[in-house]
N, C-alpha and C. Protein backbone atom coordinates (compact mmCIF):
# COMPACT_ATOMS: atom_id res chain seq x y z
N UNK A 1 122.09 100.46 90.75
CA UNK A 1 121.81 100.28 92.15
C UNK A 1 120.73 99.22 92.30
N UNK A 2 121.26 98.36 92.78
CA UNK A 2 119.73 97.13 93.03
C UNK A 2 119.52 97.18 94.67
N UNK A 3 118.45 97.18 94.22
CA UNK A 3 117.66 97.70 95.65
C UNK A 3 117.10 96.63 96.44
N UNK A 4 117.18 96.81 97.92
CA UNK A 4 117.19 95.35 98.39
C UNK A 4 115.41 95.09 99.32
N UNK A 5 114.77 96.20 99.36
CA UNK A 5 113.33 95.84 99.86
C UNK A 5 112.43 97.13 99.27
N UNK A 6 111.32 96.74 98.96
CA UNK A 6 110.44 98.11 98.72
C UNK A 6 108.91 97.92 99.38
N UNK A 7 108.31 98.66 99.42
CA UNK A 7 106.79 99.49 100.07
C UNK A 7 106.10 100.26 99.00
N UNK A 8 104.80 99.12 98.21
CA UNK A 8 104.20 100.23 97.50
C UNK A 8 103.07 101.15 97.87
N UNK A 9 103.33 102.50 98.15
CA UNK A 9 102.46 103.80 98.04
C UNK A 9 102.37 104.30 97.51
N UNK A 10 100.81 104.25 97.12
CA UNK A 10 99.95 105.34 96.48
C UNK A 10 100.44 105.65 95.30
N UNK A 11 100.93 104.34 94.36
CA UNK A 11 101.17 104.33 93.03
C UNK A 11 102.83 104.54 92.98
N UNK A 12 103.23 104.62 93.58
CA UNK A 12 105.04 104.31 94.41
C UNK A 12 105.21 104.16 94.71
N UNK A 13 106.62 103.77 94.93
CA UNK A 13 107.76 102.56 95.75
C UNK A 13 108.37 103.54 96.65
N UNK A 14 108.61 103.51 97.78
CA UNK A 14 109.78 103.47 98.47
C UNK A 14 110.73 102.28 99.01
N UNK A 15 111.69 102.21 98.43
CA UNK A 15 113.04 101.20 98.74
C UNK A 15 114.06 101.89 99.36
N UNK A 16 114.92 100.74 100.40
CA UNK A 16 115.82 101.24 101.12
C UNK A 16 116.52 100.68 100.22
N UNK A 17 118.11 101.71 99.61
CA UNK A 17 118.75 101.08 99.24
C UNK A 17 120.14 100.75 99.72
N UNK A 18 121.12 99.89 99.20
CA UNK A 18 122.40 99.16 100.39
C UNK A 18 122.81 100.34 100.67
N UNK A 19 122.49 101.86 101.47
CA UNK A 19 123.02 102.90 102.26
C UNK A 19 122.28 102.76 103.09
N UNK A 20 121.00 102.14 103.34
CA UNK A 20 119.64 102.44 104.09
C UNK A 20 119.12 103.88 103.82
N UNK A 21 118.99 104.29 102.66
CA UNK A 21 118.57 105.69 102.24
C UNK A 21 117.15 105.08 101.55
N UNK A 22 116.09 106.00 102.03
CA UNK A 22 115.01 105.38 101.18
C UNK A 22 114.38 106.28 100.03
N UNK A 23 114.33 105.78 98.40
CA UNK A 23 114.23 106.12 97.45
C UNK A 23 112.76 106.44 97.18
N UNK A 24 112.18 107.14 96.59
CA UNK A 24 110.57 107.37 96.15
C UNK A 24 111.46 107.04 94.51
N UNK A 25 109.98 106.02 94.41
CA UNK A 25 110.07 105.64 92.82
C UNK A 25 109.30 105.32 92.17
N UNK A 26 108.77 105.45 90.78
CA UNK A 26 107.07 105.30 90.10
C UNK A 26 107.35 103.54 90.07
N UNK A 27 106.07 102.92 90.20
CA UNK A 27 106.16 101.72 89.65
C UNK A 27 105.87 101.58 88.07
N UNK A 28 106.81 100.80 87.12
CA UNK A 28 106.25 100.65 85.88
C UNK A 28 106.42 99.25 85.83
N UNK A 29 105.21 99.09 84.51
CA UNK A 29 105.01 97.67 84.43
C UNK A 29 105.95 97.30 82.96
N UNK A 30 106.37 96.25 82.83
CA UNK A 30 106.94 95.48 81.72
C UNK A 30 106.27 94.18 81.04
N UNK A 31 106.52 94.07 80.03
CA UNK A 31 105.92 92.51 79.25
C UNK A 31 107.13 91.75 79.44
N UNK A 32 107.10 90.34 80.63
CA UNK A 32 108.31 89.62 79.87
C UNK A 32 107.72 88.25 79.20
N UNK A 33 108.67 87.97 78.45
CA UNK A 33 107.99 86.83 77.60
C UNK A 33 109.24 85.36 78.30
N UNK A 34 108.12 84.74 78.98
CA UNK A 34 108.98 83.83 79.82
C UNK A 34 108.81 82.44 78.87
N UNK A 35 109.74 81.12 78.90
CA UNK A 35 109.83 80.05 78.04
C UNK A 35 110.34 78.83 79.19
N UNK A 36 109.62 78.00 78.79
CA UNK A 36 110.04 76.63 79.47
C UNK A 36 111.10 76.24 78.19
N UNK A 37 112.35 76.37 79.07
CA UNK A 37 113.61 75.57 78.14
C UNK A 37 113.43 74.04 78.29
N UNK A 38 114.28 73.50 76.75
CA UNK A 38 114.06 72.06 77.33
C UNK A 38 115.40 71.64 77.73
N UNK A 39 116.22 72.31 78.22
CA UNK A 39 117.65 71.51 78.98
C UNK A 39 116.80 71.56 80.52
N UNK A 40 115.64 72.61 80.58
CA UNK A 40 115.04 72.95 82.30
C UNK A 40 115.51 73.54 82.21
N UNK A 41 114.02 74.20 83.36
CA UNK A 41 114.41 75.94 83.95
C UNK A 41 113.37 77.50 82.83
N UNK A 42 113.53 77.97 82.59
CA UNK A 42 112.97 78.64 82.26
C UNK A 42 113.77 80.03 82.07
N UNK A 43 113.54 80.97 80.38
CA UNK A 43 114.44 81.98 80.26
C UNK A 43 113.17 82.99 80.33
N UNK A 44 113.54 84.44 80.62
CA UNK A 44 112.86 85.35 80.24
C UNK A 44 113.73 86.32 79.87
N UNK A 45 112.46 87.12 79.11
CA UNK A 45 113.41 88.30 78.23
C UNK A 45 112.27 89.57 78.38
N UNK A 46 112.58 90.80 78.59
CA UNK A 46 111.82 91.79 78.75
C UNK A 46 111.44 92.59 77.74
N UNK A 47 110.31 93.04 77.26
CA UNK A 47 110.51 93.23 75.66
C UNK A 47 110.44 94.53 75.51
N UNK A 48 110.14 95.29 76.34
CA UNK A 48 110.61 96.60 76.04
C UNK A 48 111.91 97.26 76.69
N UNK A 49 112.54 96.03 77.25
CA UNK A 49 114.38 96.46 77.62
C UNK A 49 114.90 95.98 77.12
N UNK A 50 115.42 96.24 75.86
CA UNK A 50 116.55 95.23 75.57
C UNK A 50 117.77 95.14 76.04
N UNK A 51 118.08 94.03 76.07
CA UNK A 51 119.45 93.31 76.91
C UNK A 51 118.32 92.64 78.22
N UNK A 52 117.46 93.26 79.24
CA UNK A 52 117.05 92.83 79.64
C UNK A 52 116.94 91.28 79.75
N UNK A 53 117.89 90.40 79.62
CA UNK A 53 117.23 88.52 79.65
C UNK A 53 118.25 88.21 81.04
N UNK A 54 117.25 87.32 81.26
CA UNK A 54 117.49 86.17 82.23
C UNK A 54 116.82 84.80 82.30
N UNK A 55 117.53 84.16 83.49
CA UNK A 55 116.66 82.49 83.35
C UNK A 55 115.99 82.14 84.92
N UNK A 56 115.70 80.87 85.17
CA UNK A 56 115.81 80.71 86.54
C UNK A 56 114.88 79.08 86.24
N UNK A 57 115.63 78.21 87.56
CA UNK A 57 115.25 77.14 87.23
C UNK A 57 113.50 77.14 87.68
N UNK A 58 113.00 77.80 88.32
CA UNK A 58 111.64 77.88 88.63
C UNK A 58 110.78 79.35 87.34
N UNK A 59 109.57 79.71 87.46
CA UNK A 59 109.22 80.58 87.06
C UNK A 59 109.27 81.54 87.99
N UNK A 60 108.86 81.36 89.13
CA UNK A 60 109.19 82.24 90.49
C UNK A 60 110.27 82.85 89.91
N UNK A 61 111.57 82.09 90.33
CA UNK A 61 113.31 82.48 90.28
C UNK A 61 113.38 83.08 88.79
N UNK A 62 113.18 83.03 87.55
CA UNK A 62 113.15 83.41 86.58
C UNK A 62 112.33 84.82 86.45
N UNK A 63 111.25 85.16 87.19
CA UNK A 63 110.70 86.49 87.10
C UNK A 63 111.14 87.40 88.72
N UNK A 64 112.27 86.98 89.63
CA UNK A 64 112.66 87.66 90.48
C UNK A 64 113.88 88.33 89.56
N UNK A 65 114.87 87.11 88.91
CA UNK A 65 116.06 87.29 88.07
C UNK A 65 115.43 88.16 87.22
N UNK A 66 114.59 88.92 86.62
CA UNK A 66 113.90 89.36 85.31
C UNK A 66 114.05 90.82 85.97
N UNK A 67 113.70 90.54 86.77
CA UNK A 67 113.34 91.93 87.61
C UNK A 67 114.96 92.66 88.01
N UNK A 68 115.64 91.82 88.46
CA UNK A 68 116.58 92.07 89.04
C UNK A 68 117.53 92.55 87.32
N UNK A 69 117.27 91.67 86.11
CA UNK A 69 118.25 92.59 85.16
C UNK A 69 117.38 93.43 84.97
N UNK A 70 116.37 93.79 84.83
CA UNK A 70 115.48 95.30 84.27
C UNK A 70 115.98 96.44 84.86
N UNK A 71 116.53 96.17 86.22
CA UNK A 71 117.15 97.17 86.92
C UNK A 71 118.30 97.23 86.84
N UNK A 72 119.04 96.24 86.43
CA UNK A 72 120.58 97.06 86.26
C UNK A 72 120.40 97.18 84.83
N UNK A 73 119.72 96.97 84.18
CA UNK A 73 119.74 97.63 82.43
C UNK A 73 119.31 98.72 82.53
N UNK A 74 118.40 99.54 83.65
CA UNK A 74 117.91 101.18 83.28
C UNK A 74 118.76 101.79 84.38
N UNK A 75 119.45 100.98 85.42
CA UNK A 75 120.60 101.74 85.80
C UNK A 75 121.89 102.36 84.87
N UNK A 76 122.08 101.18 84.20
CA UNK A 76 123.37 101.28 83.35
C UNK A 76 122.83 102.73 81.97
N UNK A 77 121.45 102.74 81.66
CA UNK A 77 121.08 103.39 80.60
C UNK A 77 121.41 104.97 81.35
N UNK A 78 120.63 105.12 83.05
CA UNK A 78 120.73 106.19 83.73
C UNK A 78 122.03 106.59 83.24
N UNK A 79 123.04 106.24 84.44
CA UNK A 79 124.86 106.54 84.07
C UNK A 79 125.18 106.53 82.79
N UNK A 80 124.96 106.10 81.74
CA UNK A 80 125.20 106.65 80.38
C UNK A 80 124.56 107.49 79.62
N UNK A 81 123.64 108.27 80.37
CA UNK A 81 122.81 109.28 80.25
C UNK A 81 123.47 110.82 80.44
N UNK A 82 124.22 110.78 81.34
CA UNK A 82 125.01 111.46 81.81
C UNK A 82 126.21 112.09 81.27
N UNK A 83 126.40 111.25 80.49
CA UNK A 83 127.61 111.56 79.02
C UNK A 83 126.86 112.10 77.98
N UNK A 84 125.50 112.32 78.00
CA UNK A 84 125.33 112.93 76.74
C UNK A 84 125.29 114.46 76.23
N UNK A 85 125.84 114.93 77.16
CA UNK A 85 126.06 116.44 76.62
C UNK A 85 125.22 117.46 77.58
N UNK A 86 125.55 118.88 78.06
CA UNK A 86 124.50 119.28 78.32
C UNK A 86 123.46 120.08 77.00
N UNK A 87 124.07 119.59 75.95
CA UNK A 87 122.67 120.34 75.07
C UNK A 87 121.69 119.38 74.69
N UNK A 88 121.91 118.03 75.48
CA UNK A 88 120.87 116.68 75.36
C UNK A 88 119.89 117.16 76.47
N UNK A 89 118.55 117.26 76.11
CA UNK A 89 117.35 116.88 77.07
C UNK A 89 116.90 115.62 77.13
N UNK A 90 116.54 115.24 78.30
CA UNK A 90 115.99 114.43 78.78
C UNK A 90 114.34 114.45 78.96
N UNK A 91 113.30 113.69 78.05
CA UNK A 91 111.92 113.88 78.45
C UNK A 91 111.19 112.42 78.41
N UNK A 92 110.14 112.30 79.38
CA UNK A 92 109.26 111.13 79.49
C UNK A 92 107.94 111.81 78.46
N UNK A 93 108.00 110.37 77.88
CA UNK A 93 106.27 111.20 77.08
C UNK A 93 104.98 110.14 77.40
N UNK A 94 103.69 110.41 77.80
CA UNK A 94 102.75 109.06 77.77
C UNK A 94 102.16 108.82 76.70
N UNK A 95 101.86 107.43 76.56
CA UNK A 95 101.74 106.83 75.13
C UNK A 95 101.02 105.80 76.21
N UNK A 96 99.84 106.15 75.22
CA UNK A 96 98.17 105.15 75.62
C UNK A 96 98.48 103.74 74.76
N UNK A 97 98.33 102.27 75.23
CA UNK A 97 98.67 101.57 74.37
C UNK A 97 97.48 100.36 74.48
């Protein structure tokens, strides 16, 4: 689901998404490691998503595009989450880094 505007509160997002339904969501941060190509333009790659890459001929456009695959890569991870059985748990753990 790519989401088309958000509002950050109080350490979360609310986004309307294309239903106009509005989502509560944590913000997390990512490392991307962005590169001036030399054909032009600029690639980035997210380093704790993999598959996560994109480009964009600006750095602007290259870290909107960045953003925009980070979210359909933990969408796609969500929905294949879903196949894993119900004797699969699901847990977040925090890790100080």
């Amino acid at each position: 689901m790519i989401l088309e505007s958000g509002l950050v509160i109080g350490g979360g997002c609310l986004f309307l998404n294309n239903s106009n339904e509005i989502i509560n969501s944590d913000i997390m941060k990512y490392t991307i490691a962005l590169r001036k190509e030399k054909e032009g333009g600029y690639s980035a790659q997210c380093l704790e998503v993999p598959g996560a890459i994109s480009q964009g001929e600006t750095k602007e456009k290259a870290l909107k595009n960045i953003k925009e695959a980070i979210e359909m890569v933990l969408e796609i991870i969500k929905e294949e989450s879903h196949c894993l059985g119900k004797s699969t748990e699901l847990l977040k753990v925090d890790v100080c880094a």
